[in-house]
N, C-alpha and C. Protein backbone atom coordinates (compact mmCIF):
# COMPACT_ATOMS: atom_id res chain seq x y z
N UNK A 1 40.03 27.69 157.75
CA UNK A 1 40.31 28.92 157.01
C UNK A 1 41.72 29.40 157.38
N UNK A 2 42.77 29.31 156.41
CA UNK A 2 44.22 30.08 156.86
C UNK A 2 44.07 31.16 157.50
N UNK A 3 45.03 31.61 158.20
CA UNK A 3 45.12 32.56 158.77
C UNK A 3 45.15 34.17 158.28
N UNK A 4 45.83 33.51 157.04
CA UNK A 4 45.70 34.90 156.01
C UNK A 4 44.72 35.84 156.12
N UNK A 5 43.54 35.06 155.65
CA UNK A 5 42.59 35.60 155.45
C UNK A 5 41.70 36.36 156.93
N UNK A 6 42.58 36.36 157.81
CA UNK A 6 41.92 37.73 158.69
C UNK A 6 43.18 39.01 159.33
N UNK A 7 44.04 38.91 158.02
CA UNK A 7 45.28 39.52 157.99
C UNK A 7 44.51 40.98 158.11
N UNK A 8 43.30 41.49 157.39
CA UNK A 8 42.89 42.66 157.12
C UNK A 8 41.78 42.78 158.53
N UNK A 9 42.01 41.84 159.27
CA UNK A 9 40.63 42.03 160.26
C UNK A 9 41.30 42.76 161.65
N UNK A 10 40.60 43.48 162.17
CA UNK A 10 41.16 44.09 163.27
C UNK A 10 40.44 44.08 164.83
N UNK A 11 39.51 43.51 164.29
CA UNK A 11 38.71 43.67 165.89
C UNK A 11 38.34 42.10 166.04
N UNK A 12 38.68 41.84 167.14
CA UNK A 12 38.56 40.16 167.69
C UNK A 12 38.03 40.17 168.96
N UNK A 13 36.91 39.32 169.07
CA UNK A 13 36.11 39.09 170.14
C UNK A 13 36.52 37.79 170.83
N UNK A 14 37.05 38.05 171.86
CA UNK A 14 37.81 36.68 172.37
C UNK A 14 36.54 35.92 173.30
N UNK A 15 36.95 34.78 173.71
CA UNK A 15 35.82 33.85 174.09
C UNK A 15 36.05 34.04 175.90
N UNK A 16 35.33 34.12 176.53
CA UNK A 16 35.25 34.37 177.77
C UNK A 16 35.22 33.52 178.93
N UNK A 17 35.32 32.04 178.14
CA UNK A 17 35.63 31.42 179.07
C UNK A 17 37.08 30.88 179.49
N UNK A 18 37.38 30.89 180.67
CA UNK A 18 38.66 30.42 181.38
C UNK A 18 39.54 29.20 181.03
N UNK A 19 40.53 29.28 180.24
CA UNK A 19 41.31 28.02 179.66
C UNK A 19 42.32 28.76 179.48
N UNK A 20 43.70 27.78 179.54
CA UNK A 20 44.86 27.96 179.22
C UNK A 20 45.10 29.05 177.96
N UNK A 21 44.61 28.14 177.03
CA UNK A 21 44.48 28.45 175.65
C UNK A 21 43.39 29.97 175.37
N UNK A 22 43.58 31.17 175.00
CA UNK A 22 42.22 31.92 175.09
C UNK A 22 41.80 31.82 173.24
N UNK A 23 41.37 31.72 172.74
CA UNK A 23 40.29 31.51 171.80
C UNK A 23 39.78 32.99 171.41
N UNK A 24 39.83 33.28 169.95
CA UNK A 24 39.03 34.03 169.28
C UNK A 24 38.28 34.24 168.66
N UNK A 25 37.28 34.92 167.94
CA UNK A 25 37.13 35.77 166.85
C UNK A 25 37.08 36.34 165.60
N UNK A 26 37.61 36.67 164.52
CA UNK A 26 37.89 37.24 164.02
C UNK A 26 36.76 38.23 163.09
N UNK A 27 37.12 39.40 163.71
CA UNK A 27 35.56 40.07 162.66
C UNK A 27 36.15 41.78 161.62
N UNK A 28 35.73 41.65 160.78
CA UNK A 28 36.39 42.37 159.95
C UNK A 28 35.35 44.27 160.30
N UNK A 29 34.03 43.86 160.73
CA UNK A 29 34.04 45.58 161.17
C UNK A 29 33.61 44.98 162.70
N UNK A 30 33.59 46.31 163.44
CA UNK A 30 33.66 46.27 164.77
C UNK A 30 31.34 45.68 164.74
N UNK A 31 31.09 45.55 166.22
CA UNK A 31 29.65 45.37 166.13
C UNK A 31 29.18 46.38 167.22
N UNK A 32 29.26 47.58 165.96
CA UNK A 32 28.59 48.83 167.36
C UNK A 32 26.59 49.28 166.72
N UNK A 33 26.43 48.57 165.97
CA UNK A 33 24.79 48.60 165.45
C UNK A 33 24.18 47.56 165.40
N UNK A 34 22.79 47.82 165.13
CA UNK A 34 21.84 46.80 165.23
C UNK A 34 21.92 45.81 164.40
N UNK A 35 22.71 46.27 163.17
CA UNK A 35 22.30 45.58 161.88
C UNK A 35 23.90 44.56 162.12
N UNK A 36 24.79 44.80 162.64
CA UNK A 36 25.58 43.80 162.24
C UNK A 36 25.15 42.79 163.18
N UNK A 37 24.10 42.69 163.83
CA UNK A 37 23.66 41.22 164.82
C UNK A 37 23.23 40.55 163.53
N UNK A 38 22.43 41.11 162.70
CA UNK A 38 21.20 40.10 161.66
C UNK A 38 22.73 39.69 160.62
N UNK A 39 23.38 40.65 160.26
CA UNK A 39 24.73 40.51 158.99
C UNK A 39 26.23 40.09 159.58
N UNK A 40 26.54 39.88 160.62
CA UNK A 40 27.56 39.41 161.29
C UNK A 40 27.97 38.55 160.24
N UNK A 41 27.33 37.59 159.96
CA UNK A 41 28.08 36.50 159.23
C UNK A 41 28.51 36.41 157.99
N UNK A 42 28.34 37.79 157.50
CA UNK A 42 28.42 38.41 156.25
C UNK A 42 29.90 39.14 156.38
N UNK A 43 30.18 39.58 157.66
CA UNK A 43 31.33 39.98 157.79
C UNK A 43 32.12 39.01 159.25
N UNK A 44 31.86 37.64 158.66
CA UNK A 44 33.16 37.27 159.29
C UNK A 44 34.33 36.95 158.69
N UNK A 45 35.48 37.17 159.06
CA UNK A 45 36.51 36.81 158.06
C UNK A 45 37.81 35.81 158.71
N UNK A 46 37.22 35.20 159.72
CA UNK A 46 38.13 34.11 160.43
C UNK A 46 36.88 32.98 161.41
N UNK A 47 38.07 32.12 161.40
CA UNK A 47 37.71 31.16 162.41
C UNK A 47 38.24 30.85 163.80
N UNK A 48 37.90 30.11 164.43
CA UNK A 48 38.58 30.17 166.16
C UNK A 48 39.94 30.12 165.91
N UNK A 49 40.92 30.99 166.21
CA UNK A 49 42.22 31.03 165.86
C UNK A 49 42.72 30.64 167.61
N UNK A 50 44.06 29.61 167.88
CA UNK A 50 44.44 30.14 169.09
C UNK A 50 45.55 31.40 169.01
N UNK A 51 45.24 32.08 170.70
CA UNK A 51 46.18 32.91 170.39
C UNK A 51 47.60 33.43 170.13
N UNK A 52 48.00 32.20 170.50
CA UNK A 52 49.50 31.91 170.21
C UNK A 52 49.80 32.17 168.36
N UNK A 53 49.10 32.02 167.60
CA UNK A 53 49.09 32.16 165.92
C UNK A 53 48.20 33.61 165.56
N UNK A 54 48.20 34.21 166.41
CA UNK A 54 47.74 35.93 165.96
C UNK A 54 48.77 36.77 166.13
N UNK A 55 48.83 37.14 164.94
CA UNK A 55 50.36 38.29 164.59
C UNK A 55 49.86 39.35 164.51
N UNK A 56 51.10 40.01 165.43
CA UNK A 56 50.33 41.30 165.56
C UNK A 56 50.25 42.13 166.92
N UNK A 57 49.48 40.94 167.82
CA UNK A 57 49.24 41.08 169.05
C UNK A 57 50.06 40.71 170.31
């Protein structure tokens, strides 16, 4: 998935494990309710990006 397409996303859950490289995320609303556990995937709008190619940050 280009990168474009999480141009509008703002909250990124980075991956927690220890590597050079850190690994993301990309989720277009934040996950502060119950319901985005069951619909998460309804609002994802990226794929593992590294972080070196996130603009912005």
């Amino acid at each position: 998935m280009p990168l474009e397409t999480c141009k509008d996303c703002r909250f990124w859950e980075w991956d927690k494990e220890a590597s050079e490289v850190k690994y993301g995320t990309c989720h277009r609303y934040p996950k502060v309710s119950d319901d985005y556990v069951f619909t998460k995937e309804n609002y994802w709008c990226g794929e593992f990006k590294p972080k070196s190619q996130l603009r912005g940050l």
